[in-house]
Protein backbone atom coordinates (compact mmCIF):
# COMPACT_ATOMS: atom_id res chain seq x y z
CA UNK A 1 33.83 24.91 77.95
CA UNK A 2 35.62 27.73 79.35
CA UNK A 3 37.56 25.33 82.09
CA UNK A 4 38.65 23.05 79.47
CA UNK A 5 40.42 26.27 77.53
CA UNK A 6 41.87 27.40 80.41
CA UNK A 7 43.36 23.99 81.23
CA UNK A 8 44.67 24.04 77.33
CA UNK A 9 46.27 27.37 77.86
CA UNK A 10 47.73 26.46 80.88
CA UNK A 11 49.64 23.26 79.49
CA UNK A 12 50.58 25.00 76.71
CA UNK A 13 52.51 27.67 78.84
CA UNK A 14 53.86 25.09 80.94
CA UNK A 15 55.02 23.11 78.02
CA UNK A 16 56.77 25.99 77.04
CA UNK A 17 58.70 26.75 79.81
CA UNK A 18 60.03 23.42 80.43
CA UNK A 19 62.99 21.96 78.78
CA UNK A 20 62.52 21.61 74.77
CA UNK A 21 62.23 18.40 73.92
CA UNK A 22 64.77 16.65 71.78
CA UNK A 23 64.42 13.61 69.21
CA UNK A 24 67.42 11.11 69.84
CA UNK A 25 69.43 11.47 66.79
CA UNK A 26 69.95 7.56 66.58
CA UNK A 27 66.46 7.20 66.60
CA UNK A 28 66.13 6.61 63.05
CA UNK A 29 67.71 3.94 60.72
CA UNK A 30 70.82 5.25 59.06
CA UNK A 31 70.60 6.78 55.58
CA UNK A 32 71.28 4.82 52.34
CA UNK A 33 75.45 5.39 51.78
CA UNK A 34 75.61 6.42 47.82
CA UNK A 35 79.16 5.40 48.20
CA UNK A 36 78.54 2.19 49.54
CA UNK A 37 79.14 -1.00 48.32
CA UNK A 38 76.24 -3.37 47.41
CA UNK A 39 77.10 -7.13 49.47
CA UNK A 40 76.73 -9.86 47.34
CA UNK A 41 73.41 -12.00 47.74
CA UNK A 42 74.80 -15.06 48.30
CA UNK A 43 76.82 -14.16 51.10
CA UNK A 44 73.51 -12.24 52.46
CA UNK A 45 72.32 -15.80 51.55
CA UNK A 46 74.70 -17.39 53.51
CA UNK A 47 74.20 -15.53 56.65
CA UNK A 48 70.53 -15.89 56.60
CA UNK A 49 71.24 -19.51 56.21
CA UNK A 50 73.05 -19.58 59.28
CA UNK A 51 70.29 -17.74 60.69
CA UNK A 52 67.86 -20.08 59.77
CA UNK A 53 66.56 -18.04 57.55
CA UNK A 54 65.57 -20.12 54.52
CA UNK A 55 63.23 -18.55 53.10
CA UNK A 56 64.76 -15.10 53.14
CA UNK A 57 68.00 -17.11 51.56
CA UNK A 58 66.49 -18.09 48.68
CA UNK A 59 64.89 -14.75 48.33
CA UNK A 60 68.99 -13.67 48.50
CA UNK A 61 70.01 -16.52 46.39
CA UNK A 62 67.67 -15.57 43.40
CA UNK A 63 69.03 -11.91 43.27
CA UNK A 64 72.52 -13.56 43.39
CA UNK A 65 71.63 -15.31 40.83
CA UNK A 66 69.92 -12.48 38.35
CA UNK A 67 73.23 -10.64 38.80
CA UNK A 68 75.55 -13.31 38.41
CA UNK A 69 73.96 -16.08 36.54
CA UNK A 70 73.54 -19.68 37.88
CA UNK A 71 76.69 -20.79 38.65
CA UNK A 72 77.34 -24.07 40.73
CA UNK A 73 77.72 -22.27 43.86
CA UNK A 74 74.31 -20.52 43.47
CA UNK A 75 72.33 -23.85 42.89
CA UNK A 76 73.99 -25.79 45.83
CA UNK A 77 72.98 -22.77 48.57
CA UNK A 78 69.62 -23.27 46.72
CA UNK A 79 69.56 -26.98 46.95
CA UNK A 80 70.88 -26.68 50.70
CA UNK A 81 67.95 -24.10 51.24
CA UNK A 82 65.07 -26.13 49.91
CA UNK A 83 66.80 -29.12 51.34
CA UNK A 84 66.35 -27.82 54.73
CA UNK A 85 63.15 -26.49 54.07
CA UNK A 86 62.07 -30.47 53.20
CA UNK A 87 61.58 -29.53 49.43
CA UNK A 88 63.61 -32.75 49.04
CA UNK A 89 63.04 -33.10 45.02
CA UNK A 90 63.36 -29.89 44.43
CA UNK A 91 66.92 -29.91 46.18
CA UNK A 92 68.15 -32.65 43.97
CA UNK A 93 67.31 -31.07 40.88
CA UNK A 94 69.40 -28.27 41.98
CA UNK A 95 72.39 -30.56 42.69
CA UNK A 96 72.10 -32.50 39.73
CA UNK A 97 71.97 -29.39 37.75
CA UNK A 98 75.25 -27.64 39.85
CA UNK A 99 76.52 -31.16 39.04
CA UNK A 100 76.76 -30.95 35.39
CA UNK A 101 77.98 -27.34 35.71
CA UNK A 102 80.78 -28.80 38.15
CA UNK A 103 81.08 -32.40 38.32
CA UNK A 104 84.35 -32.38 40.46
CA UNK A 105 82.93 -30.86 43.39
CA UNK A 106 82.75 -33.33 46.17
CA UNK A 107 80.40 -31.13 48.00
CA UNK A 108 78.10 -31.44 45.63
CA UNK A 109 77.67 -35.19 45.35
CA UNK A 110 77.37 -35.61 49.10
CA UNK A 111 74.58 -33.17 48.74
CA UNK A 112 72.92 -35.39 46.19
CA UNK A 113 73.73 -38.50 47.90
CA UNK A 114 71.78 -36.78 51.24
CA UNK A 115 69.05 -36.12 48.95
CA UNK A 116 68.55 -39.33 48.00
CA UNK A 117 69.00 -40.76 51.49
CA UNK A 118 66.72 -38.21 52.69
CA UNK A 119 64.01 -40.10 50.53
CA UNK A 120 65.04 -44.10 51.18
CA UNK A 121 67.08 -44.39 47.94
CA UNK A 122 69.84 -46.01 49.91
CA UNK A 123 71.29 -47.83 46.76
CA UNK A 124 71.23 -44.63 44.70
CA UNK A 125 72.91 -42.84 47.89
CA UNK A 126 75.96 -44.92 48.25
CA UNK A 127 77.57 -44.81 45.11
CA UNK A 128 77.19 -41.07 45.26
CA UNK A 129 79.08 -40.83 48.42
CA UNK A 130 81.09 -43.17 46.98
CA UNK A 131 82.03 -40.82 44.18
CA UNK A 132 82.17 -37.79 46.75
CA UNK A 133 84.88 -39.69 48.94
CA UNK A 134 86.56 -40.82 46.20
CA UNK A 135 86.59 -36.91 44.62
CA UNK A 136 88.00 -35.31 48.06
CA UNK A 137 90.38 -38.13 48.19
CA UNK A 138 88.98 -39.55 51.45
CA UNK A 139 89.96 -36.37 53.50
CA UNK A 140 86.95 -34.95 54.82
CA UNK A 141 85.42 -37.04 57.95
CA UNK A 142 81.38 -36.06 57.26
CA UNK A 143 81.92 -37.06 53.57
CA UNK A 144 83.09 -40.68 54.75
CA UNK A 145 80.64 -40.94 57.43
CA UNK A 146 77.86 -40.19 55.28
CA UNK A 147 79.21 -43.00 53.08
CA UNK A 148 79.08 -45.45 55.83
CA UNK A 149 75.76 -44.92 56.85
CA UNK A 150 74.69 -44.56 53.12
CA UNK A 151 76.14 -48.09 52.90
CA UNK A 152 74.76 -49.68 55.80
CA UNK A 153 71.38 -48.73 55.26
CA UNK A 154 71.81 -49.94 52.09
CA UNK A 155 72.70 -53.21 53.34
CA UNK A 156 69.79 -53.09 55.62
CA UNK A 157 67.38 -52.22 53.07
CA UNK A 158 68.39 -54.93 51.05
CA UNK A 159 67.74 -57.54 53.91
CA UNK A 160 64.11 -56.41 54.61
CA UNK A 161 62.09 -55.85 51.63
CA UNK A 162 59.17 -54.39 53.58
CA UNK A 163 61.69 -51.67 54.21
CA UNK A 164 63.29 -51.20 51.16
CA UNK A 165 62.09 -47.99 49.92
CA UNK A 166 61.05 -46.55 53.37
CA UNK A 167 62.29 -42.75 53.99
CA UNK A 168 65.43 -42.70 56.34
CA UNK A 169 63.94 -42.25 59.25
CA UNK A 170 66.83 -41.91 61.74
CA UNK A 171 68.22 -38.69 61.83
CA UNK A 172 70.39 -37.26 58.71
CA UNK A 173 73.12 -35.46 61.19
CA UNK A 174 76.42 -37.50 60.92
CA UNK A 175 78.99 -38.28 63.78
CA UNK A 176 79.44 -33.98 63.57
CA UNK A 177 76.07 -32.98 64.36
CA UNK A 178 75.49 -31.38 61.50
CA UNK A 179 72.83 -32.47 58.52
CA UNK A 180 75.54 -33.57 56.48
CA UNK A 181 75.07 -31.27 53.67
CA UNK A 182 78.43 -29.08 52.57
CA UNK A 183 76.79 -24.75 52.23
């Protein structure tokens, strides 16, 4: 007993005359800024989107959304989240919603129309694209390249009834590499 109280003494002095030791002052996260700005949750949204961070999104999205109200922008990032988290219907109730808040948007209708091509509803696909093309006055490339797929697997579906209601199951990237559906 008397060894070990010796040996405690003796690292205690030499603990003392050794350099102090310092904590790193960027060893802790920075404090909150009260002057700071609070960033808006869907662009938080956004980046965790880009992130693929879904989940987290949505999280983002819904406090976007109890600040601002529901506006069309808000339900399409939602629809895109749940879209890519293969919550498919849940997706197109969000577009169709954002839809009747802004019917104009061709972004909008080619998310709806890859909704519904998502699930094998090729003939309820193409005149959405259809309407999206027609909106954006032909000018965007993945908008018209959705349509033409829309409309050939339409055409397909229609010549092979065992098929006709199957899910798409190719891949829903267009020419881009992307999954076709506008943030």
């Amino acid at each position: 007993m008397r060894h070990s109280w010796l040996c405690f003494v003796a690292v205690c002095i030499l603990a003392a005359c050794g350099p102090t030791m310092r904590v790193p002052t960027d060893a802790f996260a920075p404090g909150i800024d009260p002057t700071g700005q609070e960033v808006d949750g869907l662009i938080v949204g956004q980046r965790l989107m880009e992130n693929g961070e879904y989940e987290l999104a949505l999280d983002a999205f819904h406090r976007a959304a109890a600040k601002q109200g529901l506006s069309p922008e808000i339900l399409s990032a939602m629809g895109v989240a749940h879209f890519r988290l293969g919550r498919v219907d849940q997706a197109q109730k969000l577009f169709e919603k954002a839809l009747k808040l802004e019917p104009q948007w061709p972004g909008l209708w080619n998310n709806l129309g890859m909704a519904y091509m998502s699930k094998g509803d090729y003939a309820k696909a193409a005149p959405i694209f259809q309407r999206a093309v027609a909106l954006d006055n032909g000018e965007n490339d993945s908008l018209r390249e959705n349509l033409r797929l829309a409309l050939e697997k339409r055409e397909e579906s229609l010549y092979s009834k065992e098929k006709n209601n199957e899910p798409y199951q190719g891949t829903t990237e267009n020419a881009s590499g992307d999954d076709g559906l506008f943030p």
